[in-house]
C-alpha atoms as a PDB file:
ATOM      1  CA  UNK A   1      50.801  27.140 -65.344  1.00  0.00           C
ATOM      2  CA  UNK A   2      52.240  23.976 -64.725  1.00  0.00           C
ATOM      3  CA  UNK A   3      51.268  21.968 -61.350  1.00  0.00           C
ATOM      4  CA  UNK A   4      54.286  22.654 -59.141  1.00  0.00           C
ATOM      5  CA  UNK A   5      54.393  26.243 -59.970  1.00  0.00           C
ATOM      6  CA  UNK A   6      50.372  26.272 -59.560  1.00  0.00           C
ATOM      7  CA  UNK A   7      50.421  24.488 -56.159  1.00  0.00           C
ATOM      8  CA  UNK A   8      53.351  26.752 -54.538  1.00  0.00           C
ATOM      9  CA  UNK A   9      51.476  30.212 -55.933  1.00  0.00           C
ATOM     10  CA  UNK A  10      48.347  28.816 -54.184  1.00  0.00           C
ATOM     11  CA  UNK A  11      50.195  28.688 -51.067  1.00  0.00           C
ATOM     12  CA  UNK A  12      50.790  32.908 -51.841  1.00  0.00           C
ATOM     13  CA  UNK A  13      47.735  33.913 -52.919  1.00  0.00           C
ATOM     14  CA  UNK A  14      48.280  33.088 -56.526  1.00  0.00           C
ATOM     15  CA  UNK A  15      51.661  35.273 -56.822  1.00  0.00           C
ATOM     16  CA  UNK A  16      55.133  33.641 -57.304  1.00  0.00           C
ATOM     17  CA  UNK A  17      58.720  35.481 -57.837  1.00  0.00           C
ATOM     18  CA  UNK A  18      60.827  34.790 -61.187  1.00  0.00           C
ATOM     19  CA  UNK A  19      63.250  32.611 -59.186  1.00  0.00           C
ATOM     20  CA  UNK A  20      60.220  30.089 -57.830  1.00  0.00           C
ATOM     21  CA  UNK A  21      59.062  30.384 -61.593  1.00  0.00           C
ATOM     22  CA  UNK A  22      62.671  29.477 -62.703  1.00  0.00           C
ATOM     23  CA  UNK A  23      62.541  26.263 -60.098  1.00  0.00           C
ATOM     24  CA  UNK A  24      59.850  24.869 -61.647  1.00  0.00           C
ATOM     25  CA  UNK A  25      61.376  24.857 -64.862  1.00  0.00           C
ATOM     26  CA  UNK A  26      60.089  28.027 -66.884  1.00  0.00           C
ATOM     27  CA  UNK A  27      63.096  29.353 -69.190  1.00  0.00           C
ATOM     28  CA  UNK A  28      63.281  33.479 -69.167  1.00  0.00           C
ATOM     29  CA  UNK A  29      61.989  33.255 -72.528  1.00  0.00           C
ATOM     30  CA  UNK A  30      58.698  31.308 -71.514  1.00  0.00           C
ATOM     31  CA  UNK A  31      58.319  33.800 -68.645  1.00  0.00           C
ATOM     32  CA  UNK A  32      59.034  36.619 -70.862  1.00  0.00           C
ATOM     33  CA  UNK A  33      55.905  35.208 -73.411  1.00  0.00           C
ATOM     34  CA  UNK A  34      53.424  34.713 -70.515  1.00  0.00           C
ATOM     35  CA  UNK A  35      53.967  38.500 -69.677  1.00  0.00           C
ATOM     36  CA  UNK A  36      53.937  39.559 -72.604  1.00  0.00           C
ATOM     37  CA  UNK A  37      50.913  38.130 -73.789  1.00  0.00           C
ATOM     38  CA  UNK A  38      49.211  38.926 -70.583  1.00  0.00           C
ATOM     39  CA  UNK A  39      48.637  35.407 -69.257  1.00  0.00           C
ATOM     40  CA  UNK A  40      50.885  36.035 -66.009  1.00  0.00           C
ATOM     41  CA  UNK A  41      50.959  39.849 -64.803  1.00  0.00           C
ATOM     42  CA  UNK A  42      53.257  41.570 -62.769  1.00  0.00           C
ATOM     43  CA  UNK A  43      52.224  42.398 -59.489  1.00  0.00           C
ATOM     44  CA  UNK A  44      55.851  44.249 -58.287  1.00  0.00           C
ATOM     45  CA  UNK A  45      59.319  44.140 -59.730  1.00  0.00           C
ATOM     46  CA  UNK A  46      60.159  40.107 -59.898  1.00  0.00           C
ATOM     47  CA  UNK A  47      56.466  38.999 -59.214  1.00  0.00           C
ATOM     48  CA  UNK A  48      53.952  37.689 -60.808  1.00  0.00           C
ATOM     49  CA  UNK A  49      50.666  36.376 -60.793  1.00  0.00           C
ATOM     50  CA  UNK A  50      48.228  34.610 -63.646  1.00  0.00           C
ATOM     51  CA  UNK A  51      45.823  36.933 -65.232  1.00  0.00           C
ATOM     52  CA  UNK A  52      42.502  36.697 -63.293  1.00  0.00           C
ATOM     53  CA  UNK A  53      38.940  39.003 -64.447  1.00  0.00           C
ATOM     54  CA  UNK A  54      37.534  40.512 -61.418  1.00  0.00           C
ATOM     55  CA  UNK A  55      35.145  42.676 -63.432  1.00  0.00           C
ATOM     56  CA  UNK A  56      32.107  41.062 -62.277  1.00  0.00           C
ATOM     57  CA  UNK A  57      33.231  42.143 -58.685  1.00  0.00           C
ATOM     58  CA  UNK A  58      32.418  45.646 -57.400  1.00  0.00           C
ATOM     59  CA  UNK A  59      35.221  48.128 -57.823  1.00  0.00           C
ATOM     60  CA  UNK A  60      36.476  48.036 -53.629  1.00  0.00           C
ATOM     61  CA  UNK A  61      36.314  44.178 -53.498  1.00  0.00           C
ATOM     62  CA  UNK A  62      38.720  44.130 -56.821  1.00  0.00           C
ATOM     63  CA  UNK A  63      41.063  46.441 -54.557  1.00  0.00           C
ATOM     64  CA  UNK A  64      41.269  44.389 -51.544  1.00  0.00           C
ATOM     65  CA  UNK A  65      41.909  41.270 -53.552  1.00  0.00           C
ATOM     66  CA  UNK A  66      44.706  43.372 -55.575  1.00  0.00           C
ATOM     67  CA  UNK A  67      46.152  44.230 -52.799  1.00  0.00           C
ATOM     68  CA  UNK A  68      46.456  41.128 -51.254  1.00  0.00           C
ATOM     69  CA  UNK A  69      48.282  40.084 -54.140  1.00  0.00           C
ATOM     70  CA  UNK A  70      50.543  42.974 -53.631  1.00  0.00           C
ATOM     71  CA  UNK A  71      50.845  42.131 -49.934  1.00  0.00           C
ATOM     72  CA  UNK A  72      52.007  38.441 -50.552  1.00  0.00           C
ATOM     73  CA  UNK A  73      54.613  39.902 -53.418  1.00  0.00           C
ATOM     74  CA  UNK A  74      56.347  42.548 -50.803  1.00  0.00           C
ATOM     75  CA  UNK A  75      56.461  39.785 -48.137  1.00  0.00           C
ATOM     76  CA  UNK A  76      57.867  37.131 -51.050  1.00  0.00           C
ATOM     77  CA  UNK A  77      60.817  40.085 -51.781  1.00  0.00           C
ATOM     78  CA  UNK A  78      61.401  40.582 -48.244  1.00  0.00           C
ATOM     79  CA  UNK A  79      63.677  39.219 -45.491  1.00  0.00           C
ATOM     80  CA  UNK A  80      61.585  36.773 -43.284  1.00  0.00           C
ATOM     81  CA  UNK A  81      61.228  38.017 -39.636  1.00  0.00           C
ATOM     82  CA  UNK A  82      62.375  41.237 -40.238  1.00  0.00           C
ATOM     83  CA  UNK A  83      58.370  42.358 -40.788  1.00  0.00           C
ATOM     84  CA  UNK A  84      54.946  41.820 -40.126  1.00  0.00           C
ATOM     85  CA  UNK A  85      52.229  42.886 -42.557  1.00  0.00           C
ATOM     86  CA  UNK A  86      49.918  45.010 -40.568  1.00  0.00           C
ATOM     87  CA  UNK A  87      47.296  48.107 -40.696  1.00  0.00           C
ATOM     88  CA  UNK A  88      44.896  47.669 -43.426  1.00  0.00           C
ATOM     89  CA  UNK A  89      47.191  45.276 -45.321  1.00  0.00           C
ATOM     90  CA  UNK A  90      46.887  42.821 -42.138  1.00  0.00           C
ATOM     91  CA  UNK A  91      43.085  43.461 -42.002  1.00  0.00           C
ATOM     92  CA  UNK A  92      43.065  42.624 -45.644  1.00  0.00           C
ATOM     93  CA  UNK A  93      44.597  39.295 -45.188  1.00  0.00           C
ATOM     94  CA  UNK A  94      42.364  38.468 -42.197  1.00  0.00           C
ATOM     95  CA  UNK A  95      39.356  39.429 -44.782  1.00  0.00           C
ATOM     96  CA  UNK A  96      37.924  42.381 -42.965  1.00  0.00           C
ATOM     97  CA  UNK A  97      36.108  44.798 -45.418  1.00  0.00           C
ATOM     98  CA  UNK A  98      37.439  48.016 -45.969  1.00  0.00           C
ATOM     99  CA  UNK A  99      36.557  51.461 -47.521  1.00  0.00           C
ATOM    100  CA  UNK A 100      38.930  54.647 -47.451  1.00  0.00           C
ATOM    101  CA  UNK A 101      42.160  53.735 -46.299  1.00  0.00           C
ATOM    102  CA  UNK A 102      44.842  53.985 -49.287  1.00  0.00           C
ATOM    103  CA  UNK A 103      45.299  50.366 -51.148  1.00  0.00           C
ATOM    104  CA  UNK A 104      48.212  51.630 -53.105  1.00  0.00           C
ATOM    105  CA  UNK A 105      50.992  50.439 -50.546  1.00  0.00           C
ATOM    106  CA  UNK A 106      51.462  47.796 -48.340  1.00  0.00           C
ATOM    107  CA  UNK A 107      51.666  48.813 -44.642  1.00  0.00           C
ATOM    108  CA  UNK A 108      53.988  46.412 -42.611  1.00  0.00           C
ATOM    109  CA  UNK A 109      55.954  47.419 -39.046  1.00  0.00           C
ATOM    110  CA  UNK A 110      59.344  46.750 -38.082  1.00  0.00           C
ATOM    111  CA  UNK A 111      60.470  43.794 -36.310  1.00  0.00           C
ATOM    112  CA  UNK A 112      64.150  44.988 -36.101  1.00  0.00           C
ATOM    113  CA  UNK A 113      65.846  47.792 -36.206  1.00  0.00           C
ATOM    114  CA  UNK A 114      65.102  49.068 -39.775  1.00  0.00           C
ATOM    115  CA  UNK A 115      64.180  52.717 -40.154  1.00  0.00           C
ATOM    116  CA  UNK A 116      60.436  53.631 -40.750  1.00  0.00           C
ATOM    117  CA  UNK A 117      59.562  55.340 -43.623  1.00  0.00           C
ATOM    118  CA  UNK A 118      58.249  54.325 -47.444  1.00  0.00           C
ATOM    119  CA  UNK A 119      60.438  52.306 -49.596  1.00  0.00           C
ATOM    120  CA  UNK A 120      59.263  51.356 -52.761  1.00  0.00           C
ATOM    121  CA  UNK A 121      56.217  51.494 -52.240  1.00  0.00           C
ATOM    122  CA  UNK A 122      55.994  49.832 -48.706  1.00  0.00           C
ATOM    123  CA  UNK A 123      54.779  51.988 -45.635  1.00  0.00           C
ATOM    124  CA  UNK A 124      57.326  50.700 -42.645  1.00  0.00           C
ATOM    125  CA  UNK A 125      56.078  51.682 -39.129  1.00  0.00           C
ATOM    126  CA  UNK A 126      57.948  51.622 -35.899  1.00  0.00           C
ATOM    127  CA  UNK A 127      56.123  50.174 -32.987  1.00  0.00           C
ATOM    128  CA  UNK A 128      56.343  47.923 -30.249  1.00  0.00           C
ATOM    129  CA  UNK A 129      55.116  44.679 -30.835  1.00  0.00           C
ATOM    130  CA  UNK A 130      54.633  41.753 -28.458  1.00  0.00           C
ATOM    131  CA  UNK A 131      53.907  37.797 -29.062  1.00  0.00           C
ATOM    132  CA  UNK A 132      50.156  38.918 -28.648  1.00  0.00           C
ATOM    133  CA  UNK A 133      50.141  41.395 -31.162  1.00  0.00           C
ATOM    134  CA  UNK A 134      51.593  38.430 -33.692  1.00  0.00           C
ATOM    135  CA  UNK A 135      49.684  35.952 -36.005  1.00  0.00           C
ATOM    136  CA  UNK A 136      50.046  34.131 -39.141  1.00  0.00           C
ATOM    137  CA  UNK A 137      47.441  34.603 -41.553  1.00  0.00           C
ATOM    138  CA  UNK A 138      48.185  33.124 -45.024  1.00  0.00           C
ATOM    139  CA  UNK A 139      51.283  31.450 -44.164  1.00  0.00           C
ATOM    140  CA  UNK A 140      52.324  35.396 -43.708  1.00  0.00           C
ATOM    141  CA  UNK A 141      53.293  37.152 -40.103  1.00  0.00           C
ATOM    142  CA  UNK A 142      50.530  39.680 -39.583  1.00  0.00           C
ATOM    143  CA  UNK A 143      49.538  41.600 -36.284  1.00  0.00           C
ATOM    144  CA  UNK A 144      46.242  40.206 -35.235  1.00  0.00           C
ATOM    145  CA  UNK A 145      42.826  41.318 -36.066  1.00  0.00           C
ATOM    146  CA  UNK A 146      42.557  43.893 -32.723  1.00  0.00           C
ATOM    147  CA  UNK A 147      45.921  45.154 -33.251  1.00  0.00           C
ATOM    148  CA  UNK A 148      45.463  46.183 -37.151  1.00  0.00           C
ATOM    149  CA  UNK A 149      41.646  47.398 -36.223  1.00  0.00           C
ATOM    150  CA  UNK A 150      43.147  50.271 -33.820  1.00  0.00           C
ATOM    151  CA  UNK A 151      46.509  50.325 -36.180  1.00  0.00           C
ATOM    152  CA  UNK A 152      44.511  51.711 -39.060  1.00  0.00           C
ATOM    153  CA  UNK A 153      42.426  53.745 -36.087  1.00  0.00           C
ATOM    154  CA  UNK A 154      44.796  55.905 -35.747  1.00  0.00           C
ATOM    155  CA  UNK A 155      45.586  56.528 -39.632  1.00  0.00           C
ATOM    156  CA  UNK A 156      42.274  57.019 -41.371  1.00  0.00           C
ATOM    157  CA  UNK A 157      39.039  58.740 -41.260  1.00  0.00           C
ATOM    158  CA  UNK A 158      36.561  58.136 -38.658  1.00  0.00           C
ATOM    159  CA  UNK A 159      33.996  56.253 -41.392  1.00  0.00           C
ATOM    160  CA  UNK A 160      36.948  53.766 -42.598  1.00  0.00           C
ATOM    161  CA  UNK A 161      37.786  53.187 -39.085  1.00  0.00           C
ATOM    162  CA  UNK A 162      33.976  52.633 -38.213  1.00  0.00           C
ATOM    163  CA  UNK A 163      33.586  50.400 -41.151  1.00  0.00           C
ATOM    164  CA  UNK A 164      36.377  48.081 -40.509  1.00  0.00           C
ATOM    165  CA  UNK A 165      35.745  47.846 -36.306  1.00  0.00           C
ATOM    166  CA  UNK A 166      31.593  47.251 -37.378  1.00  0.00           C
ATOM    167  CA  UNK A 167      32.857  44.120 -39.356  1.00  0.00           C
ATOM    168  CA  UNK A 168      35.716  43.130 -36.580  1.00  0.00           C
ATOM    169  CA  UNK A 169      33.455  43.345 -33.822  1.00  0.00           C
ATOM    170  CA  UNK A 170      30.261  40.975 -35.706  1.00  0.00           C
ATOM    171  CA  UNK A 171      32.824  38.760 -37.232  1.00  0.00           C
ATOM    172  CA  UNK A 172      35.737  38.287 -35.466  1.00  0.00           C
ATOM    173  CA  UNK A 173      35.382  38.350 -31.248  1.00  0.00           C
ATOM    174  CA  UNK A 174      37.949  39.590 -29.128  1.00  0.00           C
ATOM    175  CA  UNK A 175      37.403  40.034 -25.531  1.00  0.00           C
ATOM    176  CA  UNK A 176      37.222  43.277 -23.440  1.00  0.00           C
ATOM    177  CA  UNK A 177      40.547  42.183 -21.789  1.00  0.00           C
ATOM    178  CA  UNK A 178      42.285  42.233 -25.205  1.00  0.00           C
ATOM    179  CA  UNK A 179      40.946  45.687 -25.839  1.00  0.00           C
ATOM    180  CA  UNK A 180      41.478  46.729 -23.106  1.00  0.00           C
ATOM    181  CA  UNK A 181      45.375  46.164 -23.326  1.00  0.00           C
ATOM    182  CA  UNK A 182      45.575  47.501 -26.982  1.00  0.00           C
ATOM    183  CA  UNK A 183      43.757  50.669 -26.224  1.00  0.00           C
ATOM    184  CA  UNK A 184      46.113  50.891 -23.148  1.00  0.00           C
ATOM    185  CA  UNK A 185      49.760  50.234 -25.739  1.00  0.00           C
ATOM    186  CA  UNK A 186      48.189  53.242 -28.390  1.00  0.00           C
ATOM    187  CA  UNK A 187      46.826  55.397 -25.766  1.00  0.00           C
ATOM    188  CA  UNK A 188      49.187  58.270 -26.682  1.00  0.00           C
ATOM    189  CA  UNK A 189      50.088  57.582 -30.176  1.00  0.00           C
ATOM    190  CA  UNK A 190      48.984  59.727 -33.124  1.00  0.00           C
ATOM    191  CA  UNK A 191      45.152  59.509 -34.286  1.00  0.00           C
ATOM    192  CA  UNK A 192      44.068  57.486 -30.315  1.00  0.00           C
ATOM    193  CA  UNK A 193      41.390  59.825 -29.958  1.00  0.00           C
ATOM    194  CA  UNK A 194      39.736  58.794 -33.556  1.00  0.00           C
ATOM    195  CA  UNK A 195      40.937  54.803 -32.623  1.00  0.00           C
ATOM    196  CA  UNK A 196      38.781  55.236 -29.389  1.00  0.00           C
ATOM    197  CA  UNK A 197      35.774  56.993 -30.822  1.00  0.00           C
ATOM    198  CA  UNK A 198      35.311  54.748 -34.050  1.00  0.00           C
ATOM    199  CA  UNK A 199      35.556  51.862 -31.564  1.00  0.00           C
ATOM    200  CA  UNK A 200      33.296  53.372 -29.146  1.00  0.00           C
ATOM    201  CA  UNK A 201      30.566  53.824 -31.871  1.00  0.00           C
ATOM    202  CA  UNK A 202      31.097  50.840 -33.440  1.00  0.00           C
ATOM    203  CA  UNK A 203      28.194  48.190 -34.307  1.00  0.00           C
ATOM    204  CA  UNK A 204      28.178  44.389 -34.758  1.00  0.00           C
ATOM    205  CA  UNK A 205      24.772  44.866 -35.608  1.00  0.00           C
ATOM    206  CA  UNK A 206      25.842  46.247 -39.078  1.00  0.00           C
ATOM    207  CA  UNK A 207      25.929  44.062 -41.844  1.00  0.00           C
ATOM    208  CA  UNK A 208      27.584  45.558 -44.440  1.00  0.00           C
ATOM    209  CA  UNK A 209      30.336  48.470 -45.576  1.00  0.00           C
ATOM    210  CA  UNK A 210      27.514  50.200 -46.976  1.00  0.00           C
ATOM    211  CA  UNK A 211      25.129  50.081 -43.796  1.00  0.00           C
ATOM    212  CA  UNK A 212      28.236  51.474 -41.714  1.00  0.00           C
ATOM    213  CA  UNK A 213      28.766  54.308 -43.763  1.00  0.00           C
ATOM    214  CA  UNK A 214      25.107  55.507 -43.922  1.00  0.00           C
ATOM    215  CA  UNK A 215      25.154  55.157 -39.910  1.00  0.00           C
ATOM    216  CA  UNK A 216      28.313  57.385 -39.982  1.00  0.00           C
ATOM    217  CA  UNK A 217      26.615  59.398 -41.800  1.00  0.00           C
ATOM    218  CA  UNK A 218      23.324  59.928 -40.044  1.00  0.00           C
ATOM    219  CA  UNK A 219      26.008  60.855 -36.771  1.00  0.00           C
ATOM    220  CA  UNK A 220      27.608  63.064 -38.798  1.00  0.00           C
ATOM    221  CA  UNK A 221      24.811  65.114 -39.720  1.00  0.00           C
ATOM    222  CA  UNK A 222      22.999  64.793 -36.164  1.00  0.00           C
ATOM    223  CA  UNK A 223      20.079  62.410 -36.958  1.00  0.00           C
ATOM    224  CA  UNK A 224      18.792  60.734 -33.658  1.00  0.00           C
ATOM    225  CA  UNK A 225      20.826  56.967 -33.213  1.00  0.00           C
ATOM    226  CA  UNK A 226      18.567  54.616 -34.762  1.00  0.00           C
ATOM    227  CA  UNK A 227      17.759  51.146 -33.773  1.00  0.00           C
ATOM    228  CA  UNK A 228      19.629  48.266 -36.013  1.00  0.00           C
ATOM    229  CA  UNK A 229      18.128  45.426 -36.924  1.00  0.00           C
ATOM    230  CA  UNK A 230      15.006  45.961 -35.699  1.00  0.00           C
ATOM    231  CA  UNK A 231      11.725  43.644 -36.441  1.00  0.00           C
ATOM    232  CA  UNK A 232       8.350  43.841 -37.437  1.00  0.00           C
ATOM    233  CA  UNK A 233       5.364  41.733 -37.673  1.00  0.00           C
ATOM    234  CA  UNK A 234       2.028  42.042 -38.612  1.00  0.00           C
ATOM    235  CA  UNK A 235      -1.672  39.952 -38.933  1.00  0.00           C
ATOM    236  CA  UNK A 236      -0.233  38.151 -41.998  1.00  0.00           C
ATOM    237  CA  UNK A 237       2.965  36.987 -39.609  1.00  0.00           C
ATOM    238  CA  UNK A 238       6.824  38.390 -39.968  1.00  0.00           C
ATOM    239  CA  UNK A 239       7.331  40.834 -42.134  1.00  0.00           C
ATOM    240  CA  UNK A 240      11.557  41.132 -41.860  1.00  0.00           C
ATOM    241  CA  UNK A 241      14.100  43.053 -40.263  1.00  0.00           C
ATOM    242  CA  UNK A 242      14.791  46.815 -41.191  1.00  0.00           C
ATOM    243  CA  UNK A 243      18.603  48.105 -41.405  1.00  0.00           C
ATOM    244  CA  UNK A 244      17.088  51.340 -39.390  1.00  0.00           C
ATOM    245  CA  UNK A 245      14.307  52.277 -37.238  1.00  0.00           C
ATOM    246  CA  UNK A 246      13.710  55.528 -35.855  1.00  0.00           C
ATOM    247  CA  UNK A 247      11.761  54.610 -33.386  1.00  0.00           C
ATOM    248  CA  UNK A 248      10.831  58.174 -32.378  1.00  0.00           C
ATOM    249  CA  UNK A 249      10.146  59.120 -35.867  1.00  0.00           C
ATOM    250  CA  UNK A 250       7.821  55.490 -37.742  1.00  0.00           C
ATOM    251  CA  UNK A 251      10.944  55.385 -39.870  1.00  0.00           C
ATOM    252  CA  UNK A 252      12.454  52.776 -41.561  1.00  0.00           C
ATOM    253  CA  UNK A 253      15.896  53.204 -43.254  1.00  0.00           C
ATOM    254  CA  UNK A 254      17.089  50.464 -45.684  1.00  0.00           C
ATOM    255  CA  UNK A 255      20.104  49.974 -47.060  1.00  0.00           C
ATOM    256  CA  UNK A 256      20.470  48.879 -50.678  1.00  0.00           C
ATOM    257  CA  UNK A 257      17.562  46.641 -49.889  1.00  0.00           C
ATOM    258  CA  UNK A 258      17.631  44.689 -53.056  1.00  0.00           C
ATOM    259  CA  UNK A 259      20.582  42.321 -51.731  1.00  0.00           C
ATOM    260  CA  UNK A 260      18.428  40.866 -49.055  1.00  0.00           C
ATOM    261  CA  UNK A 261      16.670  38.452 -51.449  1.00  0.00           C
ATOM    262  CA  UNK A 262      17.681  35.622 -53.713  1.00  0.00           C
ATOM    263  CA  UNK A 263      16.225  34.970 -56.992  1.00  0.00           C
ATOM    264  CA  UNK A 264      15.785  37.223 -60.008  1.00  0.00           C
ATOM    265  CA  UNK A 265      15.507  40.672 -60.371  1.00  0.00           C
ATOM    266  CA  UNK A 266      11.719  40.552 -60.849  1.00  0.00           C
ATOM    267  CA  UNK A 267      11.069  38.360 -57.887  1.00  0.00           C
ATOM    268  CA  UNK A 268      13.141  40.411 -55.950  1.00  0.00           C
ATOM    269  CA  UNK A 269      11.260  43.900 -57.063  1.00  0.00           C
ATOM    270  CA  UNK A 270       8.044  41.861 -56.003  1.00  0.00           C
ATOM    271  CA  UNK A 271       9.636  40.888 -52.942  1.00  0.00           C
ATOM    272  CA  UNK A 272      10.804  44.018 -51.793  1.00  0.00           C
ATOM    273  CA  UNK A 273       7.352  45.794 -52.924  1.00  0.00           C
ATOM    274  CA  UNK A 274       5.365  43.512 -50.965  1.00  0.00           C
ATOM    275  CA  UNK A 275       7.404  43.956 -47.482  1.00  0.00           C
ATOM    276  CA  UNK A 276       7.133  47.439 -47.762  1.00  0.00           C
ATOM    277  CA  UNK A 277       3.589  47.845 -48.685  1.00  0.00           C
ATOM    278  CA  UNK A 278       3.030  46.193 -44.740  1.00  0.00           C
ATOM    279  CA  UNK A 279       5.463  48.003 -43.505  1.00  0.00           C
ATOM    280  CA  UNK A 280       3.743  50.937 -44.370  1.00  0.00           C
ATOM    281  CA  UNK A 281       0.227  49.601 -43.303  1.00  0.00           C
ATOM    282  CA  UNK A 282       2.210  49.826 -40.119  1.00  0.00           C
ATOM    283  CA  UNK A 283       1.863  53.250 -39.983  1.00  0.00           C
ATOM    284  CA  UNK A 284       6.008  53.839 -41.038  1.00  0.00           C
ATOM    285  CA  UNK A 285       7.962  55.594 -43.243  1.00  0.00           C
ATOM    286  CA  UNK A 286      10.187  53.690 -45.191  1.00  0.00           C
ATOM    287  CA  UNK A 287      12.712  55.248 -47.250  1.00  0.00           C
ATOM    288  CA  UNK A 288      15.582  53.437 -49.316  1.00  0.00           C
ATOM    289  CA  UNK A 289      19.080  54.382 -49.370  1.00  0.00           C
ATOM    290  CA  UNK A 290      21.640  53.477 -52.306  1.00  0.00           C
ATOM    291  CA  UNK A 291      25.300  53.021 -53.324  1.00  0.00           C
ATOM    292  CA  UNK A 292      24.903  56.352 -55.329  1.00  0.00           C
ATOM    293  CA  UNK A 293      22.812  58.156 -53.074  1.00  0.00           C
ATOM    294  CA  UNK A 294      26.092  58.254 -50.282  1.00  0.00           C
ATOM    295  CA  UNK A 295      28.007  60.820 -52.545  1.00  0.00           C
ATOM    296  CA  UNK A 296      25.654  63.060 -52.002  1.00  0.00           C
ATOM    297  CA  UNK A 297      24.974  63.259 -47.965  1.00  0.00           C
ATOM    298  CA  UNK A 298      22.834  66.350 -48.164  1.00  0.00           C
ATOM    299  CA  UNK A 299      20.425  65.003 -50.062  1.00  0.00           C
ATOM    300  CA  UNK A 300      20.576  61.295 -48.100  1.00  0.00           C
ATOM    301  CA  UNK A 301      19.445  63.382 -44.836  1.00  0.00           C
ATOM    302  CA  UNK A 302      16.819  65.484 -46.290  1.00  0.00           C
ATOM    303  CA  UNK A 303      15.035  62.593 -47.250  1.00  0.00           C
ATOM    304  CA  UNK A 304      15.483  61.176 -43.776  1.00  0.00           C
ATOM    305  CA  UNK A 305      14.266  64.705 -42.583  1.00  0.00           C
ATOM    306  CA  UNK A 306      11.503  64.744 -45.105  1.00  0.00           C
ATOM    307  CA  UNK A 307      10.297  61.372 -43.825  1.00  0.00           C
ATOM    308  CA  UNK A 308      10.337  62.349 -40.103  1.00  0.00           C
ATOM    309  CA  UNK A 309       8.247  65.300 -41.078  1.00  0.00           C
ATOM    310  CA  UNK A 310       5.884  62.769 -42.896  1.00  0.00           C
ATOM    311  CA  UNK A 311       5.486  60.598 -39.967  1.00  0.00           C
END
């Protein structure tokens, strides 16, 4: 890719139309080769990008960076000012994790008086929205953090929205006022009463898509509310924090542990051996949750249950 073309796709997340390709002086026949031979990819009708390898990225972070490719190659087709990207494509450009909503479309709301409604494979909402409801994230219009949080709300599952408002509210502040006011504009629209709950249980505390998901799972399947975060300590001096303690129960409940320590994979199996051998001279329980072990939520709580019992 040639510097001027490379410079203005930079400014778009990597993607570029045919026409900004034909401005900086690729023929149709050059742009025709590049496809063909897989260095450039086409993102939508008329856009491109250059051919990047996300295999060494888990399978939902390759999503979310597809789809902000796809989000920057609607907005590049569209009129300006007519839209803003918002619902989980806004919260994808702000960079706040997401698990369950569908990635296939880009989700953007009227700004004029365009009918709602999917067109080629863009979700167009209706809705009211104000100067405060308006950023620009990526050189594209966007609703804000708050106002995409409680947008998706209202149009996923209870664990998406959880997951996404766990990671809003630890990364990106807003104050109660702010809240206040959004929860106050989607009172009565379709999907509130999930909005308001996945808000209400929400965490900063939570670290991670994957610890969100096990603590909407534990509600789910009515497991006391454990503590997050919690720390221990023994003669030797600090042993760590735990994702989960049951306080009532001794238990500890850790999330994909591994991730918490650098190194190499033997070091790390040391590591993590060591920590919980004290933690166990404690007097707790300490049981490990994985990746895999969330498709199968029956079995996740009975060895929650099993440790209880234990303890």
């Amino acid at each position: 890719m040639n510097s001027k073309l490379k410079l203005l796709a930079e400014g778009q997340n990597g993607v570029f139309s045919r026409g900004q390709a034909a401005d900086c002086g690729y023929t149709p026949g050059q742009i025709r080769d590049r496809i063909r031979d897989r260095r450039w990819v086409r993102i939508r009708h008329g856009q491109y990008a250059e051919a990047v390898d996300l295999s060494h990225l888990p399978p939902w972070e390759q999503l979310l960076l597809s789809h902000r490719r796809l989000v920057h190659a609607v907005m590049n087709s569209m009129g300006a000012d007519t839209v803003a990207v918002s619902h989980q494509s806004a919260l994808a450009l702000h960079g706040v994790p997401l698990w369950g909503p569908d990635l296939t479309e880009v989700q953007v709301s009227r700004m004029d008086t365009h009918r709602g409604g999917r067109i080629g494979g863009v979700r167009h909402h209706r809705g009211r929205l104000t100067e405060a409801d308006l950023t620009v994230v990526s050189g594209l219009t966007a609703t804000t953090v708050s106002r995409a949080l409680l947008e998706l709300a209202c149009t996923t599952s209870f664990e998406a929205a959880v997951v996404s408002a766990d990671a809003v509210r630890r990364d990106f502040p807003v104050s109660p006022d702010e809240w206040q006011r959004l929860q106050a504009a989607t009172e009565f629209w379709p999907g509130s009463a999930t909005a308001r709950a996945a808000l209400a249980f929400s965490n900063p505390l939570s670290e991670s898509v994957g610890e969100s998901r096990l603590r909407v799972l534990a509600h789910s399947h009515g497991l006391p509310a454990p503590v997050l975060q919690a720390e221990f300590a023994d003669a030797l001096g600090f042993i760590g924090r735990v994702d989960f303690y049951f306080a009532g129960y001794r238990t500890v409940v850790e999330f994909d542990g591994m991730v918490k320590y650098a190194g190499n994979t033997r070091e790390r199996l040391i590591q993590e051996k060591l920590r919980e051998d004290r933690l166990r001279a404690l007097g707790l329980q300490v049981v490990r949750i994985t990746w895999a072990d969330l498709a199968d939520p029956a079995r996740v709580v009975a060895l929650i249950r099993a440790a209880f019992a234990r303890a």
